[in-house]
C-alpha atoms as a PDB file:
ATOM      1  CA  UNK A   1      -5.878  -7.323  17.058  1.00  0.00           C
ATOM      2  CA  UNK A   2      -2.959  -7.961  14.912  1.00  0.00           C
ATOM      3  CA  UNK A   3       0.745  -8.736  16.833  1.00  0.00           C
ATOM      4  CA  UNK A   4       4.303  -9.262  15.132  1.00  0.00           C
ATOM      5  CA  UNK A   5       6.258 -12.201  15.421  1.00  0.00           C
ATOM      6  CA  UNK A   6       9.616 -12.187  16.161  1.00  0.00           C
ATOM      7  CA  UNK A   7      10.760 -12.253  12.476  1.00  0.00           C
ATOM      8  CA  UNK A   8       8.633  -9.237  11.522  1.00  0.00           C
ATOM      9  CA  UNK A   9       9.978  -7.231  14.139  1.00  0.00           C
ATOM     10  CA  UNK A  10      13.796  -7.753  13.595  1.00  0.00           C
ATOM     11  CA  UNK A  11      12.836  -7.269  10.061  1.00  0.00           C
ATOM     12  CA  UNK A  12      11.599  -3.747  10.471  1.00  0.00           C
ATOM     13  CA  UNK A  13      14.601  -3.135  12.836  1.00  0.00           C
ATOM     14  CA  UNK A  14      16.802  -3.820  10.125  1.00  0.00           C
ATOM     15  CA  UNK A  15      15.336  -2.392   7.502  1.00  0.00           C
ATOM     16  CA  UNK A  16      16.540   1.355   6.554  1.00  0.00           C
ATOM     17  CA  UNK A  17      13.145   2.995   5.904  1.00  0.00           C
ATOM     18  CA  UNK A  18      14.439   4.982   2.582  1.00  0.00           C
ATOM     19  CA  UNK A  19      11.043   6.780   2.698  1.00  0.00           C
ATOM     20  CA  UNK A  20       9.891   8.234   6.036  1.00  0.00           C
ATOM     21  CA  UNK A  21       7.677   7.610   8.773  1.00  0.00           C
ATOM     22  CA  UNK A  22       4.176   7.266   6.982  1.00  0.00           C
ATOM     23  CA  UNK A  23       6.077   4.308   4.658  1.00  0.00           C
ATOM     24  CA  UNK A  24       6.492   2.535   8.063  1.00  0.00           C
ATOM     25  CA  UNK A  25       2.512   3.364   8.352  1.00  0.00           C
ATOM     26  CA  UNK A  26       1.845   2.227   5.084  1.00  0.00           C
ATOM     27  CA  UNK A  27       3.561  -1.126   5.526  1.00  0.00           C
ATOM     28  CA  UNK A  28       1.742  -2.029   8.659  1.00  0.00           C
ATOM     29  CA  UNK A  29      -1.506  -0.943   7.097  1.00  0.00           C
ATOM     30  CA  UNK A  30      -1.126  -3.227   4.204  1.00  0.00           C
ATOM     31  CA  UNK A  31       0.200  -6.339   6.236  1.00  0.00           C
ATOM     32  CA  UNK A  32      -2.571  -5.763   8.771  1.00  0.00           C
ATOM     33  CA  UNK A  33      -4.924  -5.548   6.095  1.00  0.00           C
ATOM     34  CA  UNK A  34      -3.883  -8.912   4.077  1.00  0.00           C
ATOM     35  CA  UNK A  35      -2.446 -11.092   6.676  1.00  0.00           C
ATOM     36  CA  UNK A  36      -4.600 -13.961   7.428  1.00  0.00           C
ATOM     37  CA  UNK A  37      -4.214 -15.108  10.814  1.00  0.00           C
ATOM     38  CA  UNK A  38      -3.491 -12.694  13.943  1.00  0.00           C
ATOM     39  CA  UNK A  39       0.179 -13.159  13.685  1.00  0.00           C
ATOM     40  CA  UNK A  40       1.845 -10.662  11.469  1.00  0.00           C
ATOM     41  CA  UNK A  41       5.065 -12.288   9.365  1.00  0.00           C
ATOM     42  CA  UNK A  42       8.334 -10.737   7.720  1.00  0.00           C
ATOM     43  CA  UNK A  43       6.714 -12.286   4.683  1.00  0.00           C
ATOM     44  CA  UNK A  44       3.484  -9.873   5.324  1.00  0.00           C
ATOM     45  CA  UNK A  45       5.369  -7.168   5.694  1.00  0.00           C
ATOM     46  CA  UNK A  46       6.879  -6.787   1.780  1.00  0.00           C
ATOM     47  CA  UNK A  47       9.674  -4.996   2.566  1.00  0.00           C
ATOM     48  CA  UNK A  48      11.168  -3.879  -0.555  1.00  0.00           C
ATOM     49  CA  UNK A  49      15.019  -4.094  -0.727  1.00  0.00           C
ATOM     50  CA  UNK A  50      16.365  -0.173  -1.483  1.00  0.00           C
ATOM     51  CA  UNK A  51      18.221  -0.211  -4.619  1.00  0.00           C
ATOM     52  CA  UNK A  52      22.491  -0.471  -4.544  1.00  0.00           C
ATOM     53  CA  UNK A  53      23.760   2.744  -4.651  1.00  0.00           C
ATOM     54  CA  UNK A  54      20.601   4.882  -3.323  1.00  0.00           C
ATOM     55  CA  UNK A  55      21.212   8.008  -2.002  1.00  0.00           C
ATOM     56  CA  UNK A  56      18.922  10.275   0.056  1.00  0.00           C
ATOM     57  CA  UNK A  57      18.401  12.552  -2.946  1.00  0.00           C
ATOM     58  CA  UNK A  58      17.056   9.296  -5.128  1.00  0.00           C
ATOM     59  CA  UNK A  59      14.759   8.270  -1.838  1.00  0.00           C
ATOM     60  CA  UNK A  60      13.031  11.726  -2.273  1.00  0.00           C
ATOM     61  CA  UNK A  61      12.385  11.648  -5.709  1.00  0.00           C
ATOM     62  CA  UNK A  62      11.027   8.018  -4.828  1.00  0.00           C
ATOM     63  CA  UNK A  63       9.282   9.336  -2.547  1.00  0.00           C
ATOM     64  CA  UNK A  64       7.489  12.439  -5.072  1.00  0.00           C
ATOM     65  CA  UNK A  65       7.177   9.173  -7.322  1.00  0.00           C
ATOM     66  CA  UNK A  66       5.191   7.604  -5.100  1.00  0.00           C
ATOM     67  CA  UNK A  67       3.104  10.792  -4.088  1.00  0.00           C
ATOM     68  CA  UNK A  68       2.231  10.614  -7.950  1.00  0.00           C
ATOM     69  CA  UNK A  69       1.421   7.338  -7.688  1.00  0.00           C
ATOM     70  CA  UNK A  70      -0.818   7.560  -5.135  1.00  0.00           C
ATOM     71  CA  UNK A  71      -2.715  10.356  -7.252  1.00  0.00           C
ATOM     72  CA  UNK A  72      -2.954   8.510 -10.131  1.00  0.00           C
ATOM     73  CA  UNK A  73      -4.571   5.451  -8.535  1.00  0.00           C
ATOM     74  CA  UNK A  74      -6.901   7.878  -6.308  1.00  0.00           C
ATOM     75  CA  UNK A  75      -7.924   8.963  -9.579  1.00  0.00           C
ATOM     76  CA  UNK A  76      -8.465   5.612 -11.136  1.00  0.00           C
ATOM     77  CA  UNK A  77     -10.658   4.287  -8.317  1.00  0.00           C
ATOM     78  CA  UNK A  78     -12.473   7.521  -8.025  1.00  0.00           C
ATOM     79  CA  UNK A  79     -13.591   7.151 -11.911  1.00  0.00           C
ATOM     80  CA  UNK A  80     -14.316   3.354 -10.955  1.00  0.00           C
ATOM     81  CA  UNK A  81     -16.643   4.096  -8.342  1.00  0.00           C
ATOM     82  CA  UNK A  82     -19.026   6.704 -10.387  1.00  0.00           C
ATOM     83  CA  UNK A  83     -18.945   4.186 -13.095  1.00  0.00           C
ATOM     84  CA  UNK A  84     -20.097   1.652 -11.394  1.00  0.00           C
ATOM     85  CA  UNK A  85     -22.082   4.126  -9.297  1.00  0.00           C
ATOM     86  CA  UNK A  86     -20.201   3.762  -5.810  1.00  0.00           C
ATOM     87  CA  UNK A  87     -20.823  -0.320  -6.574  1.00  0.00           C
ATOM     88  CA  UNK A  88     -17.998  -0.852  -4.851  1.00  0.00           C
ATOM     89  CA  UNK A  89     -18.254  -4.815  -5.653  1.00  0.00           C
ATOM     90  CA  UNK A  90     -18.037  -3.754  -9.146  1.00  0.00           C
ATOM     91  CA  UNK A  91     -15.357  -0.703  -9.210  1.00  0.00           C
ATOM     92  CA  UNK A  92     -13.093  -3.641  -7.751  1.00  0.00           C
ATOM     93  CA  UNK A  93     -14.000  -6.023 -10.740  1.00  0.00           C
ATOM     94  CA  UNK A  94     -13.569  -3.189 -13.464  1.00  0.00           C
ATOM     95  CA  UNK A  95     -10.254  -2.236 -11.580  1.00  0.00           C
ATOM     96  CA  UNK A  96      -9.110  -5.814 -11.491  1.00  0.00           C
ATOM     97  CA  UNK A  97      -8.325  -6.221  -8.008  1.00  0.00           C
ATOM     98  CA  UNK A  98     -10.305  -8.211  -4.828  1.00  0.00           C
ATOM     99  CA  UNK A  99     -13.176  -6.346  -3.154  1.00  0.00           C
ATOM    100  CA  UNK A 100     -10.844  -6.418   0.203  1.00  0.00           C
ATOM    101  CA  UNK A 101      -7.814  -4.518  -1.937  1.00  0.00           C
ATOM    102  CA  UNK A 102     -10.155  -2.429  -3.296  1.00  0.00           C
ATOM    103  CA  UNK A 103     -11.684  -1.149   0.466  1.00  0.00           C
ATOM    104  CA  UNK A 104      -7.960  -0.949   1.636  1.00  0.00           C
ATOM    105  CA  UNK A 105      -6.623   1.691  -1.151  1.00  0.00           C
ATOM    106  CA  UNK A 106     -10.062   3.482  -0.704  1.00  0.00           C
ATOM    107  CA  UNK A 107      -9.057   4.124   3.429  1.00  0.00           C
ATOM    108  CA  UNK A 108      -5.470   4.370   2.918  1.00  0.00           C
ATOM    109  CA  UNK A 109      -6.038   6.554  -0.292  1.00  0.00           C
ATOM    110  CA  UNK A 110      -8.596   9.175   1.454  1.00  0.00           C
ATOM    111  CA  UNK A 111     -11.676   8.595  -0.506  1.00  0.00           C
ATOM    112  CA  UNK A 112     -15.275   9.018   0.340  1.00  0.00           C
END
């Protein structure tokens, strides 16, 4: 089981979240997912630094933005998979990310 260190956690006290509550989910998916000991950094974490200026009307259209994001990759690594009929070994290659990655977007993303 993965823990935070100090830094990570006074990290994600300071940051300001300009998404909502399943960003906070999806950032300690992802750094649970790629760390590599049991010891979860700031560095893990990658915390993206809101933009000067942002407003809570520009964090919900970054927040639709990503919602179409996340479509548009579901779709890409659903038309990986029946090409490389549910290979998932090689949907990862013709997507051009790690086997690991790959089996991370799958959960996170919904499919199967």
């Amino acid at each position: 089981m993965s823990s935070l260190d100090a830094a990570a956690k006074a990290a994600l006290k300071a940051y300001g979240f300009p998404g909502n509550v399943r960003e906070l989910e999806n950032i300690l998916e992802r750094a649970i997912t790629l760390c590599d000991g049991e010891q979860i950094t700031a560095h893990d974490l990658q915390l993206r630094q809101p933009s000067p200026g942002a407003t809570p009307a520009s964090a919900a259209a970054a927040g639709a933005l990503e919602d179409q994001m996340e479509d548009m990759e579901r779709k890409a690594i659903q038309e990986a998979l029946e090409k490389a009929r549910f290979n998932k070994t090689k949907a990862a290659e013709l997507l051009g990310m790690s086997f690991r990655s790959l089996r991370y977007r799958i959960k996170k993303l919904g499919i199967e």
